[in-house]
C-alpha atoms as a PDB file:
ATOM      1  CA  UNK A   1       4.171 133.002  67.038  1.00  0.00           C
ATOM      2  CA  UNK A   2       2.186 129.668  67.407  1.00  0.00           C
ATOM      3  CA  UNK A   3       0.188 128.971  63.687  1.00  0.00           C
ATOM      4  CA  UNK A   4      -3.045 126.516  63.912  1.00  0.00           C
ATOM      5  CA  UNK A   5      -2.927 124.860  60.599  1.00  0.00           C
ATOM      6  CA  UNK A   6      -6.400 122.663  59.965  1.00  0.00           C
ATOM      7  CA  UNK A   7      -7.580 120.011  57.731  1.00  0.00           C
ATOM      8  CA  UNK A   8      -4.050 118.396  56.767  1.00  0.00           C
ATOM      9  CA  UNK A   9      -4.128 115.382  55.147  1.00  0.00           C
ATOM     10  CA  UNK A  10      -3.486 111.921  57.345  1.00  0.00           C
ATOM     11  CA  UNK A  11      -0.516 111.361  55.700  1.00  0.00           C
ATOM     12  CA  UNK A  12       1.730 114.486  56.259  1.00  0.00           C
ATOM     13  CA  UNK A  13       4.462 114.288  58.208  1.00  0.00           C
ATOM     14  CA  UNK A  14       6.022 117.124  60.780  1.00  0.00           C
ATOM     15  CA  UNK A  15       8.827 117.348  58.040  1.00  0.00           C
ATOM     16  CA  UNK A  16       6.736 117.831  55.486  1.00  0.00           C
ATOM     17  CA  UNK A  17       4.891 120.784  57.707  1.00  0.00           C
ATOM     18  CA  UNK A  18       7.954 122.405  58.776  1.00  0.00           C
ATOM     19  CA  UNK A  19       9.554 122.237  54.602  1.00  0.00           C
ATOM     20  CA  UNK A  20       6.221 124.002  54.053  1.00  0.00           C
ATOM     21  CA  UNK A  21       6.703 126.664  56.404  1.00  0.00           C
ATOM     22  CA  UNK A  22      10.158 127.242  55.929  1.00  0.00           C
ATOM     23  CA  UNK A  23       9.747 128.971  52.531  1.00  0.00           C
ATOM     24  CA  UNK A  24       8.486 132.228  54.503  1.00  0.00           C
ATOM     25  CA  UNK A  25      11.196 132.266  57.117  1.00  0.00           C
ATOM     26  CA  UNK A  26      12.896 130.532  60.367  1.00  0.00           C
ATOM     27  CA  UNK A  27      10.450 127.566  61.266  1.00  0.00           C
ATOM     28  CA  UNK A  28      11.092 126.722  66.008  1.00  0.00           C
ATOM     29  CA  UNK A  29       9.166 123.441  65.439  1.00  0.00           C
ATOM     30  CA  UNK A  30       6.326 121.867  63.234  1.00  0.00           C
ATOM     31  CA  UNK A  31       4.584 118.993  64.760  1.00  0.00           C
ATOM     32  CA  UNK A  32       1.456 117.559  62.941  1.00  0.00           C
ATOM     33  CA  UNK A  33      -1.041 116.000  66.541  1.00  0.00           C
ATOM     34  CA  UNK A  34      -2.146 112.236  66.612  1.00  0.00           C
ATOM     35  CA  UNK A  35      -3.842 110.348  68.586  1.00  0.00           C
ATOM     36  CA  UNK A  36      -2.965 108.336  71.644  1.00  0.00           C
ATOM     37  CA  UNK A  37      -3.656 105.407  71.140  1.00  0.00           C
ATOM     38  CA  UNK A  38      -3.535 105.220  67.422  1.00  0.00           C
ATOM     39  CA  UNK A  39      -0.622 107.436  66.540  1.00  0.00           C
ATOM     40  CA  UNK A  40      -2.637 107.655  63.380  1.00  0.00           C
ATOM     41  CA  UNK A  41      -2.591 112.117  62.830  1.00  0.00           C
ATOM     42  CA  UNK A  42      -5.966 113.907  63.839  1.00  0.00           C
ATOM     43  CA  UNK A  43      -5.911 116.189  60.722  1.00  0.00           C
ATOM     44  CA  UNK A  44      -4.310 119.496  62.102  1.00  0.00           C
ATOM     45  CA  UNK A  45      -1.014 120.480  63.354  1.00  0.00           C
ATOM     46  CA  UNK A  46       1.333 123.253  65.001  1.00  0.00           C
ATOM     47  CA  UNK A  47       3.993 125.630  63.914  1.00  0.00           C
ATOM     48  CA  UNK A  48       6.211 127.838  65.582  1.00  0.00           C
ATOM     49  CA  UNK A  49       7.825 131.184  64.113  1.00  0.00           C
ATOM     50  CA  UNK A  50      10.009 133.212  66.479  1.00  0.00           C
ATOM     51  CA  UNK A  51       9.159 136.071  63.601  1.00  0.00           C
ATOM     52  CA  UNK A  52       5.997 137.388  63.837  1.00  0.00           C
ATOM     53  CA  UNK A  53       6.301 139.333  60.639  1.00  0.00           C
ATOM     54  CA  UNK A  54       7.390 135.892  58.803  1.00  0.00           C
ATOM     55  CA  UNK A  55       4.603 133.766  61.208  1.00  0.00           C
ATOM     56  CA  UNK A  56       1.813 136.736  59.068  1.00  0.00           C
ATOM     57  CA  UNK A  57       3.370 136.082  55.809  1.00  0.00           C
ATOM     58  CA  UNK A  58       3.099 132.421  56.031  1.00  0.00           C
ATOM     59  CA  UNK A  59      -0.292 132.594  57.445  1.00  0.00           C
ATOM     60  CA  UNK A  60      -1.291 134.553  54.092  1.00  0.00           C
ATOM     61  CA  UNK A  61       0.237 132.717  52.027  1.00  0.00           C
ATOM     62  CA  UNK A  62      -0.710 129.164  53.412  1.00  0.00           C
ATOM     63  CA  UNK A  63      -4.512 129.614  54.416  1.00  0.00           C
ATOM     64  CA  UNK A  64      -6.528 128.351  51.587  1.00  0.00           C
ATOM     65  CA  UNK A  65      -3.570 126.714  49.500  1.00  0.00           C
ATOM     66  CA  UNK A  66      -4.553 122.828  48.391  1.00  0.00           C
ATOM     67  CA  UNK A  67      -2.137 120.470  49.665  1.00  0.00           C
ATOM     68  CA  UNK A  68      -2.314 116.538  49.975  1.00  0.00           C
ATOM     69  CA  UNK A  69      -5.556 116.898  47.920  1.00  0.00           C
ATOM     70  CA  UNK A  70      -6.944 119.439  50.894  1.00  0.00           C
ATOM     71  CA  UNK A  71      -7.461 123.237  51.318  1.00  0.00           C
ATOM     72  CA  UNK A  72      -5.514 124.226  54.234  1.00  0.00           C
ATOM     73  CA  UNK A  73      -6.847 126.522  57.334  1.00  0.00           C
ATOM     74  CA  UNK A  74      -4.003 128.005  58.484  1.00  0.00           C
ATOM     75  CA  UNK A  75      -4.463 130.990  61.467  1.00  0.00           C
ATOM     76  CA  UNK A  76      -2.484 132.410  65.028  1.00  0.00           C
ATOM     77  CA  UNK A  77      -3.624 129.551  67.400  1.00  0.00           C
ATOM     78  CA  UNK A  78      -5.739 130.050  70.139  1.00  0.00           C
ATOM     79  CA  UNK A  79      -4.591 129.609  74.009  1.00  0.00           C
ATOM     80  CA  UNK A  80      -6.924 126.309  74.415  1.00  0.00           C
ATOM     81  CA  UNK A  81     -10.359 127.200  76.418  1.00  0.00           C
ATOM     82  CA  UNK A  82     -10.296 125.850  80.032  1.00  0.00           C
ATOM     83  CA  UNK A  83     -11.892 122.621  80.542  1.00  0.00           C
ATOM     84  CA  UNK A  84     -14.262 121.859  83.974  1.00  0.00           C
ATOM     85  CA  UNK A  85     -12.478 119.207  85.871  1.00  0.00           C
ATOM     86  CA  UNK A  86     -14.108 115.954  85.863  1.00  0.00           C
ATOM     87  CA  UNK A  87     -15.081 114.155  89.027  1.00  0.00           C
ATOM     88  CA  UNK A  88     -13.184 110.751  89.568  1.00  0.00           C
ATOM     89  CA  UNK A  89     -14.472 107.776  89.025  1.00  0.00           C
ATOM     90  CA  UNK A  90     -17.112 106.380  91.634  1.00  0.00           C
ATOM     91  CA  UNK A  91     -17.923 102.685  91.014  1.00  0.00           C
ATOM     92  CA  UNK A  92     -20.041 102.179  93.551  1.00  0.00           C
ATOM     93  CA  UNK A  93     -22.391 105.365  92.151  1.00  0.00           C
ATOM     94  CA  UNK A  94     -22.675 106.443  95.706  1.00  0.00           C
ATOM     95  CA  UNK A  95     -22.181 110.213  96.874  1.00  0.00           C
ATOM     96  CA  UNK A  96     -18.681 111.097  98.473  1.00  0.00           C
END
């Protein structure tokens, strides 16, 4: 199961995320996003339980708990919504 976890602090690490999840069972991988350009992290992260029954547990355990100095928001990700494809990049402003 693929767990959403929200408003991490900047400073956590995907080893810190994946010692947190490992408490409630088998953690696949725990990797906290950031940006591009930056590499500075975005605030939210990923984990991956091949136990769903664990993956719940954690979930219940984890949403709402304070850690770094933040309340966590932790929840079964969402596949992400489809995105309309931009146009390429036209210069000249003219029409095709």
């Amino acid at each position: 199961m693929d767990i959403y976890v929200g408003n991490l602090a900047y400073a956590t690490t995907d080893d810190e995320l994946n010692a947190l999840f490992s408490e409630y069972g088998t953690v696949s991988a725990a990797r906290v996003v950031k940006d591009r350009v930056t590499q500075r992290s975005k605030g939210f992260g990923f984990v991956e339980m091949p136990d769903a029954a664990q993956a719940n547990a954690a979930i219940a355990a984890i949403n709402g708990r304070e850690v770094g100095g933040r309340a966590l928001r932790v929840n079964e990700s969402q596949p992400r919504p489809d995105r309309p494809q931009r146009r390429p990049y036209n210069p000249s402003g003219s029409r095709w």
